[in-house]
Protein backbone atom coordinates (compact mmCIF):
# COMPACT_ATOMS: atom_id res chain seq x y z
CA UNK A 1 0.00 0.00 0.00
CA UNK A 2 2.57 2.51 0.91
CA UNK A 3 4.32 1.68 -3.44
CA UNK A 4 0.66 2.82 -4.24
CA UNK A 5 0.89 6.22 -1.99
CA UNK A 6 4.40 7.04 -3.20
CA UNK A 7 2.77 6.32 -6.70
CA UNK A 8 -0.28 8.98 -6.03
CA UNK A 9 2.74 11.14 -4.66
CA UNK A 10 4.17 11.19 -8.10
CA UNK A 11 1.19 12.07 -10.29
CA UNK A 12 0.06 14.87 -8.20
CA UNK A 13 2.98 16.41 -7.99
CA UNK A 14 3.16 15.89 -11.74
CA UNK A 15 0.11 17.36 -11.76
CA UNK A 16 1.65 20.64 -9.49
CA UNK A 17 3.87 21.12 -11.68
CA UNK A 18 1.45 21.08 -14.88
CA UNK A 19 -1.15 22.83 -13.23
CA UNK A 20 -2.41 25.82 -15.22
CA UNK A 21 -4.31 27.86 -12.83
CA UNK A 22 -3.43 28.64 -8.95
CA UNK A 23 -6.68 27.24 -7.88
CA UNK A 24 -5.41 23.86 -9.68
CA UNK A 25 -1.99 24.16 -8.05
CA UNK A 26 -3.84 24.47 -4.47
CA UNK A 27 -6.13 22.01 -5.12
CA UNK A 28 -3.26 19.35 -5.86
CA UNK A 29 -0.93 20.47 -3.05
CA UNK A 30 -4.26 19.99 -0.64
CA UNK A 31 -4.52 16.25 -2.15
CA UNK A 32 -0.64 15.94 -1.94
CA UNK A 33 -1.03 16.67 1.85
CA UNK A 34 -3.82 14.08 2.26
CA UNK A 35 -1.26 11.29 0.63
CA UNK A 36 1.32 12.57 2.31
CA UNK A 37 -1.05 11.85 5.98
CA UNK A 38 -2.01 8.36 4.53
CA UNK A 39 1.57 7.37 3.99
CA UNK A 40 2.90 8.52 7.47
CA UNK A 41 -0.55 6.61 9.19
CA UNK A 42 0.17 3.41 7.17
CA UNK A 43 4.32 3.38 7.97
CA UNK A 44 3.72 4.37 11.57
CA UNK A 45 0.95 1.20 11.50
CA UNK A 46 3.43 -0.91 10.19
CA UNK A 47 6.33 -0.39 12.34
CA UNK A 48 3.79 -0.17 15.47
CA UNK A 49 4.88 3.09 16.50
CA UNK A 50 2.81 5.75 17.31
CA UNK A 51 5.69 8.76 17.20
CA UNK A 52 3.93 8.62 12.99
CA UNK A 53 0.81 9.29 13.90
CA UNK A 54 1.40 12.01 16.87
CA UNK A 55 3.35 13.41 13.67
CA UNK A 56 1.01 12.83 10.96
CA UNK A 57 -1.77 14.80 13.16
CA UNK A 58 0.74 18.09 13.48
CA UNK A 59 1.27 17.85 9.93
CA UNK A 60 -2.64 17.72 9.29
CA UNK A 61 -3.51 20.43 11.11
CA UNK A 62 -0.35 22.60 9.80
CA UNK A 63 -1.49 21.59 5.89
CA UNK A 64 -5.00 22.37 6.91
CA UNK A 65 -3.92 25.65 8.05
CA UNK A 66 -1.46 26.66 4.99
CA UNK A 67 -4.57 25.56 2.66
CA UNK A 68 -6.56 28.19 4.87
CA UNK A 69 -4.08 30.59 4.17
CA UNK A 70 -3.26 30.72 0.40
CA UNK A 71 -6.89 30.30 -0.24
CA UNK A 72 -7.83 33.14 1.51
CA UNK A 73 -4.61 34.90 0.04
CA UNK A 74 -5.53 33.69 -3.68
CA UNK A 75 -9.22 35.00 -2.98
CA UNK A 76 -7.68 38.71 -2.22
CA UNK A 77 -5.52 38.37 -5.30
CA UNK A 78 -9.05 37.39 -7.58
CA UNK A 79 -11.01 39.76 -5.98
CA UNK A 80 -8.84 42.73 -5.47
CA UNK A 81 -9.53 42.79 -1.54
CA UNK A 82 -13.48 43.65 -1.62
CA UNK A 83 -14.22 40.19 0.18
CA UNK A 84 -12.40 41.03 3.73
């Protein structure tokens, strides 16, 4: 399972790279963190160790954040700063 999530890895961030718009680029970097979560859940599962998933939650809540963040930053940039 963890060959397929490294393979998922791949094409998104082939698909990051392609993207054409910023919303596109977001969008993959939000599914590139999701992988990124699976893989450290399903290595920290298989070496029974739960230092993976204490880590895996910081790095969900910091991704969930930064996807907070440039999405509100991208809106300001489309709308010119009339939304707040």
């Amino acid at each position: 399972m963890q060959w397929i999530m490294l393979i998922f890895a791949f094409v998104i961030i082939i698909h990051l790279i392609t993207g054409k718009t910023a919303v596109n680029k977001l969008v993959s970097l939000n599914v590139l963190s999701g992988v990124v979560l699976a893989f450290l859940v399903l290595h920290g599962v298989q070496l029974g160790r739960t230092i993976y998933l204490d880590i895996a939650l910081v790095y969900d809540i910091f991704g969930f954040l930064g996807f907070l963040a440039i999405s509100h930053l991208l809106n300001k940039s489309i709308t010119g700063g009339k939304n707040g």
